[in-house]
N, C-alpha and C. Protein backbone atom coordinates (compact mmCIF):
# COMPACT_ATOMS: atom_id res chain seq x y z
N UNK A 1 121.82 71.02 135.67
CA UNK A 1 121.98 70.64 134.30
C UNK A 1 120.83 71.26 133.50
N UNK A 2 121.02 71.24 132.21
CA UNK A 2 120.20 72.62 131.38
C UNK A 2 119.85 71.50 130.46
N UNK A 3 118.21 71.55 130.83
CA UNK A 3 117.75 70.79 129.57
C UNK A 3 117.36 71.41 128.19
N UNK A 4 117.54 70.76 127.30
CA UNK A 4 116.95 71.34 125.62
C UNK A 4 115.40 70.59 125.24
N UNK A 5 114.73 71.54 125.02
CA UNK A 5 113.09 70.76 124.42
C UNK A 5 113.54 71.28 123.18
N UNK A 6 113.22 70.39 122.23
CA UNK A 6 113.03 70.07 120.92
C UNK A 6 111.60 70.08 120.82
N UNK A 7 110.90 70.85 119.82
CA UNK A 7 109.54 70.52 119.00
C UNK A 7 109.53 70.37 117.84
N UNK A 8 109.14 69.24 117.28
CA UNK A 8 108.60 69.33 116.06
C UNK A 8 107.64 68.81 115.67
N UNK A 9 107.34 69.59 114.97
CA UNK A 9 105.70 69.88 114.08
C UNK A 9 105.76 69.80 113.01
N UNK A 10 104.43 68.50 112.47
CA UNK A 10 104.25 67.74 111.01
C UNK A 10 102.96 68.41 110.94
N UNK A 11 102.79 68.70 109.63
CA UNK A 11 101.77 68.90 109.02
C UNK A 11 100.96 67.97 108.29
N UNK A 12 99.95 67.39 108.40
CA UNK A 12 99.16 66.61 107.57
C UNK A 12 98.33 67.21 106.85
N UNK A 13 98.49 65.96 105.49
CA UNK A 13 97.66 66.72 104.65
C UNK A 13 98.58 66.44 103.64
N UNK A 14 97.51 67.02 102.35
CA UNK A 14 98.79 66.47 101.12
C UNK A 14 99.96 67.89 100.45
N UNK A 15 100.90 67.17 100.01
CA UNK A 15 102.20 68.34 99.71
C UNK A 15 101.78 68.59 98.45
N UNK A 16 101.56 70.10 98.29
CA UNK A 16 101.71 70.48 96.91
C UNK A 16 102.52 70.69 96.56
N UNK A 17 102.24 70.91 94.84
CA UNK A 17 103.45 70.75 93.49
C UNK A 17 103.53 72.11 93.93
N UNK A 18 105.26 72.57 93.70
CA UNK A 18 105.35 73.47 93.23
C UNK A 18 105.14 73.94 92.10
N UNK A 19 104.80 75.30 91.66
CA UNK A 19 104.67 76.06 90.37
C UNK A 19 105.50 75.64 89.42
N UNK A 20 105.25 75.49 87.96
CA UNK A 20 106.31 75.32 86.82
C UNK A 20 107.32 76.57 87.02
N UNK A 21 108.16 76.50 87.27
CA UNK A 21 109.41 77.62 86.60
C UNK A 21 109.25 78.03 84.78
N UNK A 22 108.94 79.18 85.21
CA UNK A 22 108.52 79.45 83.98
C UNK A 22 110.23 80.02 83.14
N UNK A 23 110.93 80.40 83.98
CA UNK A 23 112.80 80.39 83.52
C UNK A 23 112.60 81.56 83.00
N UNK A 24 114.01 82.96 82.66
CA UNK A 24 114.23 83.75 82.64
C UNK A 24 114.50 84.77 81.69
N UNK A 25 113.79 83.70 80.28
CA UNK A 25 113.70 84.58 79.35
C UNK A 25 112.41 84.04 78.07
N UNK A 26 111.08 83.43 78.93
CA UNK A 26 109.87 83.76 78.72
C UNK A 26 109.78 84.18 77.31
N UNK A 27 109.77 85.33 77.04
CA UNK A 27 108.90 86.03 75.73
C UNK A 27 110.01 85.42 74.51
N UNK A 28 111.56 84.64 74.47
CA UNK A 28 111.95 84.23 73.86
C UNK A 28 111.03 82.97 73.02
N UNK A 29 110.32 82.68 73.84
CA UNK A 29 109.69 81.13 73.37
C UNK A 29 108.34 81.03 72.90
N UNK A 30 107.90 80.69 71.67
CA UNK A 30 106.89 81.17 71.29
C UNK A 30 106.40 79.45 70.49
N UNK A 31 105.39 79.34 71.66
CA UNK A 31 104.74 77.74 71.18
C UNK A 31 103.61 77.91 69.93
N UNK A 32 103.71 76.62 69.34
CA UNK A 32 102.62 76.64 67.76
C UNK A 32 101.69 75.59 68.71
N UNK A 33 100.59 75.35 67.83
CA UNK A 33 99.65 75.10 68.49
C UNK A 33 100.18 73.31 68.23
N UNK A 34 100.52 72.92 67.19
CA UNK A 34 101.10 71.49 66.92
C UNK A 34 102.19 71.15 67.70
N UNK A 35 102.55 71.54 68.88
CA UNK A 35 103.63 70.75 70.20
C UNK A 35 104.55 70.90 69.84
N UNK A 36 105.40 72.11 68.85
CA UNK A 36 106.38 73.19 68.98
C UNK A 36 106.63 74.01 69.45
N UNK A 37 107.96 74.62 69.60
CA UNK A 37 108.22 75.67 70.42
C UNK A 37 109.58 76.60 69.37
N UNK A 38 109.51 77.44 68.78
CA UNK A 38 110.65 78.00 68.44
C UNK A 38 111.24 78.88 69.13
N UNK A 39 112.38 79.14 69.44
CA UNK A 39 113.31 79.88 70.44
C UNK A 39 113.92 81.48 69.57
N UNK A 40 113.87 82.30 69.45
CA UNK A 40 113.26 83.40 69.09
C UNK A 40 115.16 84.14 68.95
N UNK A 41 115.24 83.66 69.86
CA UNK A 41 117.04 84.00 70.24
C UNK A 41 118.02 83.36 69.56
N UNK A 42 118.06 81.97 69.59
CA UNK A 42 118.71 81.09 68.74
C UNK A 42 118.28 80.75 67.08
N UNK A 43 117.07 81.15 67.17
CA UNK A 43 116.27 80.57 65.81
C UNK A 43 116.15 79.19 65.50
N UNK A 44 115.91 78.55 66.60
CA UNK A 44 115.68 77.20 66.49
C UNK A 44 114.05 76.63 66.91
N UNK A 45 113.74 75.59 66.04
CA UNK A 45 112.64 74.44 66.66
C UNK A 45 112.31 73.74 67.52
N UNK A 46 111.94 74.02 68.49
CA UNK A 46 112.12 72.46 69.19
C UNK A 46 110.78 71.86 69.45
N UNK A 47 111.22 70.50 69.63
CA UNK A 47 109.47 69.86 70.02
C UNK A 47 109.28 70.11 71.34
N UNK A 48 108.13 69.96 71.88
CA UNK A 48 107.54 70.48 73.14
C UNK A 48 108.24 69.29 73.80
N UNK A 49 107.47 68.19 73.63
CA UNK A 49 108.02 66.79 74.03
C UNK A 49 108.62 66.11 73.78
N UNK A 50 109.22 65.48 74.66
CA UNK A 50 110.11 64.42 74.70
C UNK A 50 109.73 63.29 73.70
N UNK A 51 111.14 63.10 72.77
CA UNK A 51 110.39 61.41 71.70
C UNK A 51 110.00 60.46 72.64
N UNK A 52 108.83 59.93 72.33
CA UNK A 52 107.97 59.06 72.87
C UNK A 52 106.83 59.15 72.87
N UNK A 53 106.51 60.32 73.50
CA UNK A 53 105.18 61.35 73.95
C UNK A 53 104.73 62.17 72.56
N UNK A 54 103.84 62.60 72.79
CA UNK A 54 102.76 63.58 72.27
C UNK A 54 102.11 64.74 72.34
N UNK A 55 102.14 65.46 71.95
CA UNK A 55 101.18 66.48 72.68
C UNK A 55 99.66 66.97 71.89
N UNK A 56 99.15 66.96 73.35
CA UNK A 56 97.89 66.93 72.79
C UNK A 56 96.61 67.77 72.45
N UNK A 57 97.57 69.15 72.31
CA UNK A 57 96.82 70.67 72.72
C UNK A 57 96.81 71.28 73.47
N UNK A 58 97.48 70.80 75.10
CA UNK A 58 97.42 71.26 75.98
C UNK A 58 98.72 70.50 76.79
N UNK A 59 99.40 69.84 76.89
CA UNK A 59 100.37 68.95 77.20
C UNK A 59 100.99 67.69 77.01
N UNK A 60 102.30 67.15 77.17
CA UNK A 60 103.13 65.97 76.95
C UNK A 60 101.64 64.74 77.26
N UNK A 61 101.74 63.93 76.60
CA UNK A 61 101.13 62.89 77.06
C UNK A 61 101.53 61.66 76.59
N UNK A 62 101.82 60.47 77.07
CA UNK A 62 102.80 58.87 76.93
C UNK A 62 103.88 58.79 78.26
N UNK A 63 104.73 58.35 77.45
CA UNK A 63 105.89 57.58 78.02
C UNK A 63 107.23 58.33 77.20
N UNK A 64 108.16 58.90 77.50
CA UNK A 64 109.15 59.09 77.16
C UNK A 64 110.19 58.50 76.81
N UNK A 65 111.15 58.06 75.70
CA UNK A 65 111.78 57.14 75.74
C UNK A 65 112.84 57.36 76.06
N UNK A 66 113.57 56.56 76.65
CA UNK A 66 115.05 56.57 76.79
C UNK A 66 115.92 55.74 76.03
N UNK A 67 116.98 56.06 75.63
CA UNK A 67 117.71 55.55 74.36
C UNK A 67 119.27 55.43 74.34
N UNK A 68 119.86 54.75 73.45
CA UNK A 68 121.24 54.57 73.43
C UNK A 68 121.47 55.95 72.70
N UNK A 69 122.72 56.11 72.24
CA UNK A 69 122.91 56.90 71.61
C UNK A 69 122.32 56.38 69.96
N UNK A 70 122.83 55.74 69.80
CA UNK A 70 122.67 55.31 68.08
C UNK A 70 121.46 55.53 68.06
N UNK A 71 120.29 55.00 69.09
CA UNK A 71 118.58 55.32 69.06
C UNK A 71 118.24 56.50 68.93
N UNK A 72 118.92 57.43 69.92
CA UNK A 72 118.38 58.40 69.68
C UNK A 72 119.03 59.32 68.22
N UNK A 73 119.78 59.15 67.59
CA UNK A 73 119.68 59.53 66.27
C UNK A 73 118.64 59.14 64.97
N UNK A 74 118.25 57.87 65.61
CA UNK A 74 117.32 56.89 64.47
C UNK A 74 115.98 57.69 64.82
N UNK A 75 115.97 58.02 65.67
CA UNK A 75 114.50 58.79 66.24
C UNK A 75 114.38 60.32 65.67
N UNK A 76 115.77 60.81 65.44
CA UNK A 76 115.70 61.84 64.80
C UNK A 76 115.32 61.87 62.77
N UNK A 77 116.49 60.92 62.27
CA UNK A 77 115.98 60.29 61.01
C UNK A 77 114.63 60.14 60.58
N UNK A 78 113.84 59.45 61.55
CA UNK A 78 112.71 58.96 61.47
C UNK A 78 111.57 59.84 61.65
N UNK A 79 111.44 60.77 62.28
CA UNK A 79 110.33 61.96 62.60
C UNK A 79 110.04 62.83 61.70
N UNK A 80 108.86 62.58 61.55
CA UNK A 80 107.95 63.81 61.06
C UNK A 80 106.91 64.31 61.87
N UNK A 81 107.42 65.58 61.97
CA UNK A 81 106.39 66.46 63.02
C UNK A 81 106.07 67.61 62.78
N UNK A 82 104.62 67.64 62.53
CA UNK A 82 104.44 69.20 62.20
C UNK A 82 104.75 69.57 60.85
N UNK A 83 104.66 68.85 59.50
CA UNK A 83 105.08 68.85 58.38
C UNK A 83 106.40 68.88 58.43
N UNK A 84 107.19 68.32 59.16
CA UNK A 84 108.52 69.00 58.84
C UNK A 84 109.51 67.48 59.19
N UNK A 85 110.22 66.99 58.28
CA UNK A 85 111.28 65.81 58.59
C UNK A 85 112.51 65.76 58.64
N UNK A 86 113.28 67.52 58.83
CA UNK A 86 114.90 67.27 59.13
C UNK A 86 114.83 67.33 60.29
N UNK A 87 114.35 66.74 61.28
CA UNK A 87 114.68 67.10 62.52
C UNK A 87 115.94 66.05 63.07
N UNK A 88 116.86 67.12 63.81
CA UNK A 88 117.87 65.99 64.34
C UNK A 88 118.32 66.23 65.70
N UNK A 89 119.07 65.76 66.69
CA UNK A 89 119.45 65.73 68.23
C UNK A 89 120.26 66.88 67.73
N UNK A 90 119.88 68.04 68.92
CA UNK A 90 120.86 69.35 68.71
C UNK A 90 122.35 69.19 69.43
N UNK A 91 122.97 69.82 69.20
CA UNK A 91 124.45 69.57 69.50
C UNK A 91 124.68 70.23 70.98
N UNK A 92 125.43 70.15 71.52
CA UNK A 92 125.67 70.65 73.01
C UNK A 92 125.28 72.16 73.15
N UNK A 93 125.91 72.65 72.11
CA UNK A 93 125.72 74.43 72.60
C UNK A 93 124.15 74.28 72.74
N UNK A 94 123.25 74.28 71.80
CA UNK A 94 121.79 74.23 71.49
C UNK A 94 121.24 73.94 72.63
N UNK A 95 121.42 72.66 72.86
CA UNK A 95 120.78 72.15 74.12
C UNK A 95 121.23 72.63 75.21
N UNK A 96 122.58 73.28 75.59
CA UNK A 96 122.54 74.07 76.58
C UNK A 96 121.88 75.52 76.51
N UNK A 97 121.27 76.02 75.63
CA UNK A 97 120.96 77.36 75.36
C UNK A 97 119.41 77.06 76.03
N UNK A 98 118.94 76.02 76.42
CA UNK A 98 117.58 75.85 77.12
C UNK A 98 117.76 75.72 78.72
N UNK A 99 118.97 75.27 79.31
CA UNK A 99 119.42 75.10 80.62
C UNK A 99 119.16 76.20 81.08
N UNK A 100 118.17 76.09 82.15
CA UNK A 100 117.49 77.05 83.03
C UNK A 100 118.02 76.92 84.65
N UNK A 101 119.25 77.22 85.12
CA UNK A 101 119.76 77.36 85.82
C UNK A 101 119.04 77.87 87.40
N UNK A 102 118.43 79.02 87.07
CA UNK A 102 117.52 79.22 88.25
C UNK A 102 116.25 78.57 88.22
N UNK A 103 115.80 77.26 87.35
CA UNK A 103 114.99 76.17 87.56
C UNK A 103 115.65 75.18 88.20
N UNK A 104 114.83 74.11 89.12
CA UNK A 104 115.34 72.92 89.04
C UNK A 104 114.52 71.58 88.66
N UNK A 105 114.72 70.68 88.40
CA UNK A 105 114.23 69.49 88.32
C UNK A 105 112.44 69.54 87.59
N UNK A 106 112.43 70.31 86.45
CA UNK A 106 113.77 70.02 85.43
C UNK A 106 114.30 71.88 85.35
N UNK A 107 115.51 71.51 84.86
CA UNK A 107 116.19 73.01 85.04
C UNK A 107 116.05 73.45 83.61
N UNK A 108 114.85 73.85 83.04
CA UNK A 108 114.34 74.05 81.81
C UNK A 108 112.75 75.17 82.34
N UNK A 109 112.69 75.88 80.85
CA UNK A 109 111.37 76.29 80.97
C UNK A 109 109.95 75.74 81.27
N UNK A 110 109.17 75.39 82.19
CA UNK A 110 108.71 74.40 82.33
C UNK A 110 107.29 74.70 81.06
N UNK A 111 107.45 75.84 81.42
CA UNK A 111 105.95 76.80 80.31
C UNK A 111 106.33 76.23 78.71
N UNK A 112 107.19 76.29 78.65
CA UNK A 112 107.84 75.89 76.96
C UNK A 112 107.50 74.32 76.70
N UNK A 113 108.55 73.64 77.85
CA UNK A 113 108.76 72.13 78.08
C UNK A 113 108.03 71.80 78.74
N UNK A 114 106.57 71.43 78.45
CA UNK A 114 105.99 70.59 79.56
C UNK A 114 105.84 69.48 80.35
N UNK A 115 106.02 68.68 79.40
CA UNK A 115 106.53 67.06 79.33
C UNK A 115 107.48 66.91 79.73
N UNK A 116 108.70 67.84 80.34
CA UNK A 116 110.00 67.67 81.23
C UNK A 116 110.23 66.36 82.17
N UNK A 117 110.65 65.55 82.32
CA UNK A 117 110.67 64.73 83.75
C UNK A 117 111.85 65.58 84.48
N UNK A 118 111.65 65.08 85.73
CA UNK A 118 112.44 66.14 86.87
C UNK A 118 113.88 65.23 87.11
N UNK A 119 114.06 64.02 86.55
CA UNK A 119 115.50 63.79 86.38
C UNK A 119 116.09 62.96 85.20
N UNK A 120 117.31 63.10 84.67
CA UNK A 120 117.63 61.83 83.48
C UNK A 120 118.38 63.43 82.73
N UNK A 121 118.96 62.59 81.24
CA UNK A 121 119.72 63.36 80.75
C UNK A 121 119.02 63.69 79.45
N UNK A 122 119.62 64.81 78.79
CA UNK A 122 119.32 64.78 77.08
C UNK A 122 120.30 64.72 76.29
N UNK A 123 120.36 63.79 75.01
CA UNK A 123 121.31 63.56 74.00
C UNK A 123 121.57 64.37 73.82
N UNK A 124 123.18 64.81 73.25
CA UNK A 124 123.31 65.87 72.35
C UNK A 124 123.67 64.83 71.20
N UNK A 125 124.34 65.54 70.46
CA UNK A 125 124.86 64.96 68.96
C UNK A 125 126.67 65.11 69.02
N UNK A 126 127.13 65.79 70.48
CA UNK A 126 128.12 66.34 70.47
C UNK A 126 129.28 65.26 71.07
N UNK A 127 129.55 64.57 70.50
CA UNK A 127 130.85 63.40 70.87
C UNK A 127 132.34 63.95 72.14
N UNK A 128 132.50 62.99 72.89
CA UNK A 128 132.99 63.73 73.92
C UNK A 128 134.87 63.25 72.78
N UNK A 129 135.55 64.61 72.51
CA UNK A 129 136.73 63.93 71.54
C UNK A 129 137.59 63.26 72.43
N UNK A 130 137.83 63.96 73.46
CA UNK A 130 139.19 62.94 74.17
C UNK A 130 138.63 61.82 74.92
N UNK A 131 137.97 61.31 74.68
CA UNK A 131 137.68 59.99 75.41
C UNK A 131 136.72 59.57 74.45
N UNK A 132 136.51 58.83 73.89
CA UNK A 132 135.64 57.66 72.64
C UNK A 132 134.84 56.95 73.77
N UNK A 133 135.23 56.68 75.21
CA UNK A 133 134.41 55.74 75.62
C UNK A 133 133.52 56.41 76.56
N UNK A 134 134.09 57.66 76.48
CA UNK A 134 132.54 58.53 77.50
C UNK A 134 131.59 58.99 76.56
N UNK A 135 131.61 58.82 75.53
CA UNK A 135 130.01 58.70 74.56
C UNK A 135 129.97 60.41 74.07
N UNK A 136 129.00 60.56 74.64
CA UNK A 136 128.07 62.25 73.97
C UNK A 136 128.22 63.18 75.21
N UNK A 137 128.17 64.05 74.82
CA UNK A 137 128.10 65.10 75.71
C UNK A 137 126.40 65.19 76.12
N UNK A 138 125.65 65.39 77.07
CA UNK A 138 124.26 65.04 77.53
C UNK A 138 124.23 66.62 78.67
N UNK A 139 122.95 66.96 79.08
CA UNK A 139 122.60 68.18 79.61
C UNK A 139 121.69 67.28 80.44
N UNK A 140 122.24 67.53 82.43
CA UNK A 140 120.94 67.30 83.03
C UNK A 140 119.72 67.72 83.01
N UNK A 141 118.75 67.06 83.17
CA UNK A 141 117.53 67.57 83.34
C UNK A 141 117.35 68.16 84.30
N UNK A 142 117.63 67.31 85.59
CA UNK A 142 117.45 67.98 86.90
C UNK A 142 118.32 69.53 87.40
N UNK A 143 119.52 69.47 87.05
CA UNK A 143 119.99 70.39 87.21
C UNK A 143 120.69 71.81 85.98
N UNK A 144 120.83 71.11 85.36
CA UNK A 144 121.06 72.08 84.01
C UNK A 144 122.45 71.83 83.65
N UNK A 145 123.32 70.87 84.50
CA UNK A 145 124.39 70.26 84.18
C UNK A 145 125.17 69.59 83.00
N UNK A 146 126.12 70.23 82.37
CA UNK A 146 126.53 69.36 81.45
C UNK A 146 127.53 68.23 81.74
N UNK A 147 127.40 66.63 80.97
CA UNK A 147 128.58 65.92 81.88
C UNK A 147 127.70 64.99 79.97
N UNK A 148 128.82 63.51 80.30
CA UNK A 148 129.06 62.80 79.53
C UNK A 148 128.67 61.56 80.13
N UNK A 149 127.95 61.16 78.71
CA UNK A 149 127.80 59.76 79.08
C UNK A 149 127.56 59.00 78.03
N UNK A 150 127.18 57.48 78.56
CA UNK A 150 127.09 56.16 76.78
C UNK A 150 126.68 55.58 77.03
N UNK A 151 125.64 55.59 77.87
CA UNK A 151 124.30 54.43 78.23
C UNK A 151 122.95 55.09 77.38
N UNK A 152 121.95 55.36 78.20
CA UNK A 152 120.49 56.23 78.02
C UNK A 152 120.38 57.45 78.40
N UNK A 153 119.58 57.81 77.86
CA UNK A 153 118.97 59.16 77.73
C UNK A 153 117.85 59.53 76.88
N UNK A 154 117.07 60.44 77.21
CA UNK A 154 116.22 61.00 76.62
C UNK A 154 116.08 61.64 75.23
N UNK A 155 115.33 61.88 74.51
CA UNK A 155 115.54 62.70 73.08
C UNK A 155 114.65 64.00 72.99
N UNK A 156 115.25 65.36 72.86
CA UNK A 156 114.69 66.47 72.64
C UNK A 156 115.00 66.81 70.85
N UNK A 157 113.95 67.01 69.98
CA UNK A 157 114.71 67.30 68.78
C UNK A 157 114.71 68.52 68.31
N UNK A 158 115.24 68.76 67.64
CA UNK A 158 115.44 70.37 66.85
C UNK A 158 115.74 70.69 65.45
N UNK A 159 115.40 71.53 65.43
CA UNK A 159 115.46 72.00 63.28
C UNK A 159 115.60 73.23 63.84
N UNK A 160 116.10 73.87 62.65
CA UNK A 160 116.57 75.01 61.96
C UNK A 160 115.10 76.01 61.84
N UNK A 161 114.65 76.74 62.61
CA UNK A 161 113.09 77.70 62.19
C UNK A 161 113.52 78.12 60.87
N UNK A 162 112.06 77.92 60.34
CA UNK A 162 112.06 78.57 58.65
C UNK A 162 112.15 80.28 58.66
């Protein structure tokens, strides 16, 4: 009879982070020093961070909020950032135009988005029409997935670059 040895070997010690994914079109994204980012391709604004958070010259810093839908519109109403107060939840295309596919978790620029968490969804503004009770159309974080939902989620906002 033919025996099998199995080895396995653990490494101790602590696991490092992988590198930010810096995602595949880089020189599109051009950060202001006030925790913006305008997208060069689309001609859009976006905040660095997630509503909740802050940034503080150098990265996201707080708590991120997660929100109903109706919240996360009131969060858009309500912001002023960076002199600027039309900011509102971008609509599906928009927010998919950041889905970084050969990223994962979060499947976004991480160099742009720092404040990313590596799972949960982002609002769009984009209503799912044939079904009223599956809510908004939402973009994973973790994977770059688009799907629907009507609970929580996160808020990324966006304006129109001057």
């Amino acid at each position: 009879m033919k025996k099998i040895l199995f080895i396995a070997c653990f490494v101790a010690g602590p696991v490092l982070a992988a590198e930010p994914c810096q995602g595949t079109r880089p020189d599109d994204f051009n950060a202001t020093e006030d925790g913006l980012v305008i997208d060069d391709r689309t001609g859009l604004m976006w905040t660095r961070c997630l509503a909740g958070m802050t940034w503080d010259g150098t990265s996201c810093t707080g708590t991120a909020t997660e929100t109903d839908s109706e919240g996360a519109f009131q969060l858009a109403v309500d912001a002023t950032l960076a002199g600027h107060n039309d900011w509102r939840v971008p609509n599906i295309k928009e927010l998919d135009s950041l889905a970084e596919l050969a990223c994962q978790a979060p499947a976004m620029d991480a160099m742009a988005f720092p404040g990313m968490p590596t799972e949960g969804f982002l609002w769009s503004s984009t209503p799912h029409v044939l079904n009223e009770h599956a809510g908004f159309w939402v973009l994973g974080i973790e994977s770059g997935q688009i799907t629907t939902r009507n609970d929580r989620a996160y808020v990324l906002l966006v304006r129109d670059a001057d």
